[in-house]
N, C-alpha and C. Protein backbone atom coordinates (compact mmCIF):
# COMPACT_ATOMS: atom_id res chain seq x y z
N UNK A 1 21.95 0.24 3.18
CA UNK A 1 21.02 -0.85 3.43
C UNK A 1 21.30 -1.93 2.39
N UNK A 2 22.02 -3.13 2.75
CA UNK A 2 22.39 -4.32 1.69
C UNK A 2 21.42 -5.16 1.63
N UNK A 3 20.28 -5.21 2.59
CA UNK A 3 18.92 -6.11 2.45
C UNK A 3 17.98 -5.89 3.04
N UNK A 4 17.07 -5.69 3.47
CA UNK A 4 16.20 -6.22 4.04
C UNK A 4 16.22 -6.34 5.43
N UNK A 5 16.41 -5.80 6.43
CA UNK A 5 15.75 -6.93 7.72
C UNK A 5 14.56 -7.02 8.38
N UNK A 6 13.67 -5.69 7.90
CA UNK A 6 12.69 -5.35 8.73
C UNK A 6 11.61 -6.30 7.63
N UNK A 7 10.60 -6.94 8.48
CA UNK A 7 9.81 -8.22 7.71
C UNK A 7 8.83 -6.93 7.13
N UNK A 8 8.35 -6.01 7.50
CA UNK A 8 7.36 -5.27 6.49
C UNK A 8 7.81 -4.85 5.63
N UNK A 9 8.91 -4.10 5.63
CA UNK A 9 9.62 -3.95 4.30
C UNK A 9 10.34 -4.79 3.27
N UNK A 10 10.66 -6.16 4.08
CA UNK A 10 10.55 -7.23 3.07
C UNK A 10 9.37 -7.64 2.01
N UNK A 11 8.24 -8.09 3.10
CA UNK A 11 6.78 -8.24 2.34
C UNK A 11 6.50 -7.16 0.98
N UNK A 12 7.01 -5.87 1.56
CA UNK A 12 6.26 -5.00 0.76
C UNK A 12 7.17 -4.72 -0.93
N UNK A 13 8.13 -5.04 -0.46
CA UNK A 13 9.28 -4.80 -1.85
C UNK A 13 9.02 -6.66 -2.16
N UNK A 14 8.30 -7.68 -1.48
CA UNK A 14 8.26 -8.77 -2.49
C UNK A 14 7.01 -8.79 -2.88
N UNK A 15 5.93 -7.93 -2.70
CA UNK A 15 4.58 -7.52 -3.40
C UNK A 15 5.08 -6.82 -4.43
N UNK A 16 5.61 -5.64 -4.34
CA UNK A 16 6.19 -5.00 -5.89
C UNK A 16 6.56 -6.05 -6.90
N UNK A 17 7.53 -6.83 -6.21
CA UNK A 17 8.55 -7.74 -7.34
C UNK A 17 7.31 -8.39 -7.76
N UNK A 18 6.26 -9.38 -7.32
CA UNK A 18 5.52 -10.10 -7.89
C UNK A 18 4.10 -9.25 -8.74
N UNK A 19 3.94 -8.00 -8.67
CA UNK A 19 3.03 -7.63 -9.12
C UNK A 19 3.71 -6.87 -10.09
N UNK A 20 5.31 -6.87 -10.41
CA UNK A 20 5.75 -6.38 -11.22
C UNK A 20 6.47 -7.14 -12.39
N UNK A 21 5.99 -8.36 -11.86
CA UNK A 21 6.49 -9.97 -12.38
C UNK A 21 8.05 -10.05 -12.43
N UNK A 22 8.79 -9.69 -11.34
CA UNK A 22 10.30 -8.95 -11.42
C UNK A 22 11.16 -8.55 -12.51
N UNK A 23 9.93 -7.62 -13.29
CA UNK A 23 11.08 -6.93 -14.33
C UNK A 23 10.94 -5.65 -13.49
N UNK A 24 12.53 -5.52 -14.16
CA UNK A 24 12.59 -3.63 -13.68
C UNK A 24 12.27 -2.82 -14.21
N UNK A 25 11.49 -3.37 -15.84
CA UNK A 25 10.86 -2.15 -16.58
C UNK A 25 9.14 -2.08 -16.24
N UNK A 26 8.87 -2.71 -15.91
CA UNK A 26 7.24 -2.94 -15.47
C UNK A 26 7.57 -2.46 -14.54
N UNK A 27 5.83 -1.86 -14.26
CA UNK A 27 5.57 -0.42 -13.22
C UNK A 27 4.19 -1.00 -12.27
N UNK A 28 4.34 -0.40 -11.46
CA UNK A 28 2.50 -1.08 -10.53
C UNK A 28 2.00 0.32 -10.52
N UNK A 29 0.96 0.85 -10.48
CA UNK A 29 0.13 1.75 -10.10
C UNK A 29 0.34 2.16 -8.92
N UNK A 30 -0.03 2.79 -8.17
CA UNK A 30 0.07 3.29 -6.92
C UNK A 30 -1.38 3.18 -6.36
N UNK A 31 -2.62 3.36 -7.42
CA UNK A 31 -3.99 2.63 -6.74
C UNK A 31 -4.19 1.55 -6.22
N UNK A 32 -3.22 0.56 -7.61
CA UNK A 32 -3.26 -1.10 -7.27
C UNK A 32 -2.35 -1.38 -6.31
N UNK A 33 -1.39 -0.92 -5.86
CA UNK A 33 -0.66 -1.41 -5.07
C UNK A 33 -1.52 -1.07 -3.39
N UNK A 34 -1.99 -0.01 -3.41
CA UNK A 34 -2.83 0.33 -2.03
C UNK A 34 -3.73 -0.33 -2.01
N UNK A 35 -4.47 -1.34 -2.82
CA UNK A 35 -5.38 -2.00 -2.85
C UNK A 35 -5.62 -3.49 -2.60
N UNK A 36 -4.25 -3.52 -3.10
CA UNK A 36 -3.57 -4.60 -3.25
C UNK A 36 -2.69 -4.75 -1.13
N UNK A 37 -2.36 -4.27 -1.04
CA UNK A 37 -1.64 -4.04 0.29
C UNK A 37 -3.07 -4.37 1.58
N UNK A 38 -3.91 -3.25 1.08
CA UNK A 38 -5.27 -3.11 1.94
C UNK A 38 -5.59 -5.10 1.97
N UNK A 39 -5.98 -5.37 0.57
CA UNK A 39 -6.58 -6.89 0.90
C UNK A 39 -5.71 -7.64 1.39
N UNK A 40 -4.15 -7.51 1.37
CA UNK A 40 -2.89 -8.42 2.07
C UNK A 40 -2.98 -8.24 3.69
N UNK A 41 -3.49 -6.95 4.16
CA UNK A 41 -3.76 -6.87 5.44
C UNK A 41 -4.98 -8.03 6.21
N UNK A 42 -5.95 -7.44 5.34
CA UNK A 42 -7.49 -7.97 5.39
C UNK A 42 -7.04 -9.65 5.70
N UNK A 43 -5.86 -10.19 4.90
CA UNK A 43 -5.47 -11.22 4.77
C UNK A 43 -4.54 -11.82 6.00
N UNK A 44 -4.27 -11.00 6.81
CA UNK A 44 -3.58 -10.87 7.85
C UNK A 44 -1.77 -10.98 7.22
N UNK A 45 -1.30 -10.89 6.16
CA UNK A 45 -0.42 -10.87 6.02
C UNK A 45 0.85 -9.49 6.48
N UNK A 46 0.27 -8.37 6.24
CA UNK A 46 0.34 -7.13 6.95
C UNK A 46 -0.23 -6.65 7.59
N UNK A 47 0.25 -5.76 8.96
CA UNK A 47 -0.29 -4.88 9.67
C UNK A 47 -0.27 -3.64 9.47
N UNK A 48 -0.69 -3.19 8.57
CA UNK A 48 -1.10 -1.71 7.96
C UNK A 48 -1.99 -1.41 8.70
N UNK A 49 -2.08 -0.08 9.57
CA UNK A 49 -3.65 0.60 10.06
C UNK A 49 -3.74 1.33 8.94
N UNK A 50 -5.29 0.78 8.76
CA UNK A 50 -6.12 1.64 7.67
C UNK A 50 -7.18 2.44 7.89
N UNK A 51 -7.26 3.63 7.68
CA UNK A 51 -8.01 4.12 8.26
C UNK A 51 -8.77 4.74 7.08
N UNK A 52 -9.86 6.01 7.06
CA UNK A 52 -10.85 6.40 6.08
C UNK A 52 -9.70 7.97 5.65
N UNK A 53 -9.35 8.25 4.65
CA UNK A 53 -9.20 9.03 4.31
C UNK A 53 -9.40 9.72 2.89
N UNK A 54 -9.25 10.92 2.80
CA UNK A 54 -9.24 11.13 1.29
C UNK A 54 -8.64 11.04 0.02
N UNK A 55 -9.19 10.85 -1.04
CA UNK A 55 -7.57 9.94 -2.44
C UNK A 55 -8.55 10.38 -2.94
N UNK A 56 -7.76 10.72 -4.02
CA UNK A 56 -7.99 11.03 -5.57
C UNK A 56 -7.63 9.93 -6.04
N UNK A 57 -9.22 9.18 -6.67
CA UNK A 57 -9.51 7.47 -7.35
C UNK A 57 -9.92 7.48 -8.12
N UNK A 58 -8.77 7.50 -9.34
CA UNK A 58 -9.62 7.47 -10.78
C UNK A 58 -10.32 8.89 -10.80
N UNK A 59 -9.82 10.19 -10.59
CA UNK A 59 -9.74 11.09 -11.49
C UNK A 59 -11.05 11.74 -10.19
N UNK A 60 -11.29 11.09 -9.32
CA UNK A 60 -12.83 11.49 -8.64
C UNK A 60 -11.88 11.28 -7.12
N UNK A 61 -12.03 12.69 -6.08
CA UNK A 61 -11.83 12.04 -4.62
C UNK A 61 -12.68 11.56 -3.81
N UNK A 62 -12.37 10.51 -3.20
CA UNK A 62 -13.46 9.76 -2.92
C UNK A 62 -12.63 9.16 -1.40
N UNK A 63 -13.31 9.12 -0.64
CA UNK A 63 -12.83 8.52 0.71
C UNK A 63 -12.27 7.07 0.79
N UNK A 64 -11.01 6.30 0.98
CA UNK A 64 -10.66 5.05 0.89
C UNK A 64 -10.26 4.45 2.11
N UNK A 65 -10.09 3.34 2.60
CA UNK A 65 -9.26 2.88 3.49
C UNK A 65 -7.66 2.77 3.09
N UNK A 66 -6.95 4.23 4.09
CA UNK A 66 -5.90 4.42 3.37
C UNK A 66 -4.68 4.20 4.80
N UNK A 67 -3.51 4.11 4.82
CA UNK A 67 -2.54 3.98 5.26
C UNK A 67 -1.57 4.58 5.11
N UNK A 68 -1.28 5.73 6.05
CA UNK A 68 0.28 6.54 6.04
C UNK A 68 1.22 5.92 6.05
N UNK A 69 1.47 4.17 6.73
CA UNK A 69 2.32 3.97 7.27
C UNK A 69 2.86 3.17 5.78
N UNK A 70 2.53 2.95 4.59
CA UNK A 70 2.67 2.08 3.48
C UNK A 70 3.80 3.02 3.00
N UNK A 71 3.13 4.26 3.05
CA UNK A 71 3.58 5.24 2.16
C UNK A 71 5.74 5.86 2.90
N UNK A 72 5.13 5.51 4.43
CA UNK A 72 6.24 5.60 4.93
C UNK A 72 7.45 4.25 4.45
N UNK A 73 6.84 3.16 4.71
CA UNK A 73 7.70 2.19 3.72
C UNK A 73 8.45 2.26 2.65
N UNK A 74 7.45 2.77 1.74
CA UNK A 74 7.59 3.00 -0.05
C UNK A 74 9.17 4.17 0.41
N UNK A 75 9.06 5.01 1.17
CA UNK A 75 10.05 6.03 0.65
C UNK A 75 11.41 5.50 1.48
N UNK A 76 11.26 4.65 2.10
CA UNK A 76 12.32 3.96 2.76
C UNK A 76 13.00 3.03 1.71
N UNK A 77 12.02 2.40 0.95
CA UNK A 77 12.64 1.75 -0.24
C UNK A 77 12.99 2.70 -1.39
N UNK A 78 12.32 3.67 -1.70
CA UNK A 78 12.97 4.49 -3.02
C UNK A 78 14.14 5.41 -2.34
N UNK A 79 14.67 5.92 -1.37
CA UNK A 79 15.27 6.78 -0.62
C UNK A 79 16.54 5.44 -0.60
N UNK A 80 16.70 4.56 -0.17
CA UNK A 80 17.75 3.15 -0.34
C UNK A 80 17.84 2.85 -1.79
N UNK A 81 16.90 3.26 -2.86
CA UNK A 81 17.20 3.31 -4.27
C UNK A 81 16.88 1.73 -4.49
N UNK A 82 16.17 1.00 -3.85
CA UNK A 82 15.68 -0.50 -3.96
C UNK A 82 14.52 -0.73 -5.08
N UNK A 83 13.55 0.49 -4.48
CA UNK A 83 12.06 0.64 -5.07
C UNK A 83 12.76 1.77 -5.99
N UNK A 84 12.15 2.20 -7.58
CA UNK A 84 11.73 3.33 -7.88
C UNK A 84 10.32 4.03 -8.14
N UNK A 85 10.50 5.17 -7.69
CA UNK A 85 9.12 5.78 -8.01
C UNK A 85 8.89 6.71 -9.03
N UNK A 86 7.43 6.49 -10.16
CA UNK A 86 7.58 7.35 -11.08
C UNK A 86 6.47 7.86 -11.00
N UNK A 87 6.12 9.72 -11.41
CA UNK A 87 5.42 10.13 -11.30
C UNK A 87 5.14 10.75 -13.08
N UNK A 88 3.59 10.35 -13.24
CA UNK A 88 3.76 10.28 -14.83
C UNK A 88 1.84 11.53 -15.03
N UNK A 89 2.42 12.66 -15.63
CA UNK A 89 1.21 13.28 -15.69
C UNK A 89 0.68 13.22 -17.33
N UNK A 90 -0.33 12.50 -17.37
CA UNK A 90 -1.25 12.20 -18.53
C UNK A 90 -2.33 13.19 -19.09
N UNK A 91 -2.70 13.33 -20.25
CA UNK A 91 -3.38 14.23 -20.73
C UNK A 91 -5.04 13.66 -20.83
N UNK A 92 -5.41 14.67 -20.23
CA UNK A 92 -7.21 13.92 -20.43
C UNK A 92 -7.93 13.91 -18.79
N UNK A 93 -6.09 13.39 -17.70
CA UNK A 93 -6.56 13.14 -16.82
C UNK A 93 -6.41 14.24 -15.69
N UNK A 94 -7.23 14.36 -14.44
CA UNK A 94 -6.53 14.82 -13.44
C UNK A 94 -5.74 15.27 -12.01
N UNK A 95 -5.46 13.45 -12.80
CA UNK A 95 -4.61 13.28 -11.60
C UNK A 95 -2.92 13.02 -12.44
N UNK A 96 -2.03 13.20 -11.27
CA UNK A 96 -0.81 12.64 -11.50
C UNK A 96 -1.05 10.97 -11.47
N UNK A 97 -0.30 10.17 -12.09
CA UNK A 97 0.04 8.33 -11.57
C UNK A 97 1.09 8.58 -11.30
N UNK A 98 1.28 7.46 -10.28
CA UNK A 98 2.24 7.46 -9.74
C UNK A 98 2.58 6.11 -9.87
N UNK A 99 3.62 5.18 -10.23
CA UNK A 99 3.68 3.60 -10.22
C UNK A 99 5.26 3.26 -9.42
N UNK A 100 5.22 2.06 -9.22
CA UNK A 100 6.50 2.05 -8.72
C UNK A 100 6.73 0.47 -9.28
N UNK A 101 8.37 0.83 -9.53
CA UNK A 101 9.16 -0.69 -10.03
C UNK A 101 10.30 -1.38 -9.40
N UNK A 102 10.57 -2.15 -9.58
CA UNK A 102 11.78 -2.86 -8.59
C UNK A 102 12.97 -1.88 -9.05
N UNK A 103 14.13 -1.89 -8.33
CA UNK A 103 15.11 -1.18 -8.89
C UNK A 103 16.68 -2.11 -8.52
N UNK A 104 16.36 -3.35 -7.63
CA UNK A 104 17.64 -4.00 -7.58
C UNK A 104 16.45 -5.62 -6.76
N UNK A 105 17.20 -6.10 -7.94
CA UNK A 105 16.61 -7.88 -7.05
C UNK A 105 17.71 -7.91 -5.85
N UNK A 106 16.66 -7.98 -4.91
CA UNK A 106 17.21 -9.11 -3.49
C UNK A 106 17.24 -10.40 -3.67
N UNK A 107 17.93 -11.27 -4.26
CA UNK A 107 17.75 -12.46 -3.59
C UNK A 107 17.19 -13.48 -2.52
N UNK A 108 17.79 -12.67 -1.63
CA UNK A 108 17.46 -13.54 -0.52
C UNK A 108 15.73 -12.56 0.01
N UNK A 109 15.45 -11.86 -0.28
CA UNK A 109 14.29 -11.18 -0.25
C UNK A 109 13.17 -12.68 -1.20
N UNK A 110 13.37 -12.38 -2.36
CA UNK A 110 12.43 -13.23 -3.87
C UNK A 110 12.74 -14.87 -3.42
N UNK A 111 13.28 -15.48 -2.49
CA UNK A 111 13.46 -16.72 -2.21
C UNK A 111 13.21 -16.93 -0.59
N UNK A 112 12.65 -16.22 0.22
CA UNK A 112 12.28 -16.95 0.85
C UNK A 112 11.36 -17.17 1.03
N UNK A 113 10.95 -18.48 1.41
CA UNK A 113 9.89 -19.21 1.83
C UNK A 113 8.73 -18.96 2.52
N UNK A 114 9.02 -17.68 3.59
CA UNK A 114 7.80 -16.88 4.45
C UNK A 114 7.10 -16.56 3.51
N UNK A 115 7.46 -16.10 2.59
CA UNK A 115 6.54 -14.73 1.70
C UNK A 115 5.89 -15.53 0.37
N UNK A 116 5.72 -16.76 0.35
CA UNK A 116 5.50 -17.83 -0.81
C UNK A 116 3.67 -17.38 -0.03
N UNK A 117 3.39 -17.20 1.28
CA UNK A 117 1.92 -16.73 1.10
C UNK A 117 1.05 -15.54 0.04
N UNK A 118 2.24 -15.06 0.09
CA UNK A 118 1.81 -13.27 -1.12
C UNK A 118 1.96 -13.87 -2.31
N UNK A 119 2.51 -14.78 -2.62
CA UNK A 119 2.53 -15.52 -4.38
C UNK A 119 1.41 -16.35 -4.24
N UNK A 120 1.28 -16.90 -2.95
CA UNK A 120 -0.26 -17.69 -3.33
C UNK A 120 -1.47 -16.99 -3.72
N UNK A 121 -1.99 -16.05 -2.96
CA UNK A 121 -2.50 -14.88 -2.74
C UNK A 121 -2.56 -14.17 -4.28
N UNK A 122 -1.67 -13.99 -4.90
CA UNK A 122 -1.40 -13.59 -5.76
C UNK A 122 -1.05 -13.56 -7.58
N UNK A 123 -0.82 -15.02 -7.29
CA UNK A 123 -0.82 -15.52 -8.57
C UNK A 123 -1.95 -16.55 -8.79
N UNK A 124 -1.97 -16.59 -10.24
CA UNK A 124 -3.07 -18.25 -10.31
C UNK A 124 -2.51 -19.71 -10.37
N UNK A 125 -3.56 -20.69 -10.83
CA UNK A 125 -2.82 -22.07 -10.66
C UNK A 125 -1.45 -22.43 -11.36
N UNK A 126 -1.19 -21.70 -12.19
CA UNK A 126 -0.29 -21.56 -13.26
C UNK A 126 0.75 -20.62 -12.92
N UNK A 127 0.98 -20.27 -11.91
CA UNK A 127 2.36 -19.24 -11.65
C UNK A 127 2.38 -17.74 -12.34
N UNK A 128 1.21 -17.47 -13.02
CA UNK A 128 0.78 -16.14 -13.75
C UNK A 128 -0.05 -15.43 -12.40
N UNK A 129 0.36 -13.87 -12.75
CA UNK A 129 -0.78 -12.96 -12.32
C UNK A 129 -1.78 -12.56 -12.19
N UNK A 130 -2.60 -12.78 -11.45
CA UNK A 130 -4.00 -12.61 -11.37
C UNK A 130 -4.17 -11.78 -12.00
N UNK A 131 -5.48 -11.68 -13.22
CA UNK A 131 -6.03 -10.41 -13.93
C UNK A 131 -6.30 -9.33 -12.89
N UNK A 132 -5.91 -7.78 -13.11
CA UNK A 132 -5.92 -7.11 -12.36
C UNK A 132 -7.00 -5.52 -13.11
N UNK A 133 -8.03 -5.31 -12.79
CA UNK A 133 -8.92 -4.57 -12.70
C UNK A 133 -9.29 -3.38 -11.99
N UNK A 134 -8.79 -1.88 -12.16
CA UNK A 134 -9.01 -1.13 -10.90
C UNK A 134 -10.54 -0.69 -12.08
N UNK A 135 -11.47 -0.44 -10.69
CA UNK A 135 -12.41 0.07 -10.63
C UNK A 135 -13.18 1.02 -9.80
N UNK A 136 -13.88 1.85 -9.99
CA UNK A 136 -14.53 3.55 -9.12
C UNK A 136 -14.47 3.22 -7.71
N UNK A 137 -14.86 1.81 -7.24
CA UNK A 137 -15.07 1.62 -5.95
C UNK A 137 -13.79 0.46 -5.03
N UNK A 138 -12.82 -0.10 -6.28
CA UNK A 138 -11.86 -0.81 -5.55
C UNK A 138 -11.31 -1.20 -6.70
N UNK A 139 -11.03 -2.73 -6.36
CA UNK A 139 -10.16 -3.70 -7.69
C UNK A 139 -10.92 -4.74 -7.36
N UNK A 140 -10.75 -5.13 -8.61
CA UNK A 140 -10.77 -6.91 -9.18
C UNK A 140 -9.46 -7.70 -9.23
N UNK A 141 -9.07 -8.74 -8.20
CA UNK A 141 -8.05 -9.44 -8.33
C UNK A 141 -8.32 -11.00 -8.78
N UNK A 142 -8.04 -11.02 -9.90
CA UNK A 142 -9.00 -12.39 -10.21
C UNK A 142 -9.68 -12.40 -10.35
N UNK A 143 -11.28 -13.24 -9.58
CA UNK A 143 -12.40 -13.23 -9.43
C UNK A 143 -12.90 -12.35 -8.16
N UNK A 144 -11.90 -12.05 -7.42
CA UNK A 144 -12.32 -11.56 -5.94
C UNK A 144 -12.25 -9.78 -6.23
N UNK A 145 -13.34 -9.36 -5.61
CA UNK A 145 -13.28 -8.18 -5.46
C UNK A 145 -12.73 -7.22 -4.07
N UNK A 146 -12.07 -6.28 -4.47
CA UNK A 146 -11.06 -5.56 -3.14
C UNK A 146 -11.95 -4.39 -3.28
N UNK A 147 -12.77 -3.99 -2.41
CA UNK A 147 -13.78 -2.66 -2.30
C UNK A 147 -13.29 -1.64 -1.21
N UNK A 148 -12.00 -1.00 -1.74
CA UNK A 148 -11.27 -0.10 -0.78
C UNK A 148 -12.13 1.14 -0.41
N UNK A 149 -13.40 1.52 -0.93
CA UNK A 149 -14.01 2.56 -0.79
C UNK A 149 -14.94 1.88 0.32
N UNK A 150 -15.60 1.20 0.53
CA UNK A 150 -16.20 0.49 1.78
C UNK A 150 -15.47 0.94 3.04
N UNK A 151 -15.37 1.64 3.66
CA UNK A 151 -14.83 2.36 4.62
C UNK A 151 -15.62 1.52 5.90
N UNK A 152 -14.50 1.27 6.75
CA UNK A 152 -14.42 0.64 8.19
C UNK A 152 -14.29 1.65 9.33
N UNK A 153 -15.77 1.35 10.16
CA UNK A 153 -16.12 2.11 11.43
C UNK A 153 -14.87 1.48 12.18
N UNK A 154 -13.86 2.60 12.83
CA UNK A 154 -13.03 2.38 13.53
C UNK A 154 -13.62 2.77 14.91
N UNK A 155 -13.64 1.72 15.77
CA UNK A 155 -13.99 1.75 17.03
C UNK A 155 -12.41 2.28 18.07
N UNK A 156 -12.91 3.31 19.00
CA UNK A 156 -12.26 3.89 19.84
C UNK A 156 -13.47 4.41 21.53
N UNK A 157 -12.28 4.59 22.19
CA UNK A 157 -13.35 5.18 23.36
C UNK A 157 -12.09 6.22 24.26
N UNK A 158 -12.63 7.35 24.56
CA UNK A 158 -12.32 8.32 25.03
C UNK A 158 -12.87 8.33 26.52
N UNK A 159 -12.20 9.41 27.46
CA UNK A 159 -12.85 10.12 28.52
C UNK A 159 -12.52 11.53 28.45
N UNK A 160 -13.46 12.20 29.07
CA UNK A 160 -13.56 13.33 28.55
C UNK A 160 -12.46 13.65 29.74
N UNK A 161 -11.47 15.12 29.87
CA UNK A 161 -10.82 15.87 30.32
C UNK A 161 -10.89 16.90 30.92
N UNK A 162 -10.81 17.79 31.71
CA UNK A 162 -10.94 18.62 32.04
C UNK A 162 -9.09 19.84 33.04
N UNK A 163 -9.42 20.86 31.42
CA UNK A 163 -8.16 21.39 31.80
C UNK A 163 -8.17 22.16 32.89
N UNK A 164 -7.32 21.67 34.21
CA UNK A 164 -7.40 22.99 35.18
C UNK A 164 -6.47 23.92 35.13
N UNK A 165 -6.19 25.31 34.87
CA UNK A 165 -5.48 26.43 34.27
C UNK A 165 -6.13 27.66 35.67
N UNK A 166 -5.52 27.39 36.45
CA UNK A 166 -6.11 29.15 37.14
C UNK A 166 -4.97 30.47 36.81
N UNK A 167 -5.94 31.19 36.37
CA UNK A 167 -5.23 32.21 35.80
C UNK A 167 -3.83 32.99 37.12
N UNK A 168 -3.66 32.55 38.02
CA UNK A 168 -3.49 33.02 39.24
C UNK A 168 -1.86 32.04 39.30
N UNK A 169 -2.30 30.93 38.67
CA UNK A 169 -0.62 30.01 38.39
C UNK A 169 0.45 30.63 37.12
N UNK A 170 -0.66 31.01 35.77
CA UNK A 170 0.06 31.50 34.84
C UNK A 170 0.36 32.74 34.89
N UNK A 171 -0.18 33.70 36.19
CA UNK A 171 0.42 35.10 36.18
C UNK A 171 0.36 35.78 35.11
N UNK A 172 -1.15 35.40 34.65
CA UNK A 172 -1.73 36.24 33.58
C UNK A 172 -2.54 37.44 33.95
């Protein structure tokens, strides 16, 4: 893989680079980045389905609006060796962190022009990073609060089924 073509996996490796201010020694969290992703959706910038599941947040599991399909991304980029992922177990706590860092600048990824919405989004008037705050119930990005524990009634509708099985077909 020499770049990029798929636009979610672009977006999502130029959210790393900017929340990692594109050094390759700076790391993102793996809370902030799901949190961070969640409000980029909210933002319509990604189509992540998010749904209610369970995470260990800050040391407490607690139900979040979470997304398999991010996580499927992330290993598409560390598996291509683009993204790295580090898993770092701390004393006191108990959970693993997990953070992830750039591992090769794209160019043509960090310059184009589509994705100058996630730097707006993202930085302040000054081309710096929004102060970044995780807290029990979400993050603080800036002044704005991201409340990933606020869990969204997902509307669906079913009909009910009915299996017909006569024991007389299965020659039971």
């Amino acid at each position: 893989m020499k770049s990029l073509e798929n636009g979610r996996l672009r977006k999502l490796y130029y959210t790393i680079y900017i929340l990692t201010e594109g050094d390759k020694r700076k790391w993102v969290r793996q809370e902030v980045l799901i949190a961070i992703l969640y409000y980029l959706t909210n933002k319509g910038i990604f189509n992540y389905l998010f749904s209610p599941s369970p995470y260990y947040w800050l040391d407490r599991i607690k139900f979040i609006n979470y997304s398999y399909e991010i996580f499927d991304d992330l290993n598409i980029l560390v598996n291509n060796e683009i993204v790295n992922e580090l898993l770092v177990s701390v004393r006191g706590h108990g959970e693993f962190i997990i953070g992830y860092s750039i591992n090769k600048i794209l160019d043509d990824v960090i310059n184009d022009k589509e994705l100058e919405v996630i730097k707006n989004l993202l930085l302040d008037e000054n081309g710096k990073l929004k102060k970044i705050k995780l807290e029990s119930d979400g993050l603080i990005l800036g002044d704005e609060k991201i409340e990933i524990t606020k869990l969204k009634k997902i509307d669906y509708s079913t009909k009910p089924y009915r299996l017909k099985v006569s024991l007389w077909i299965t020659k039971i």
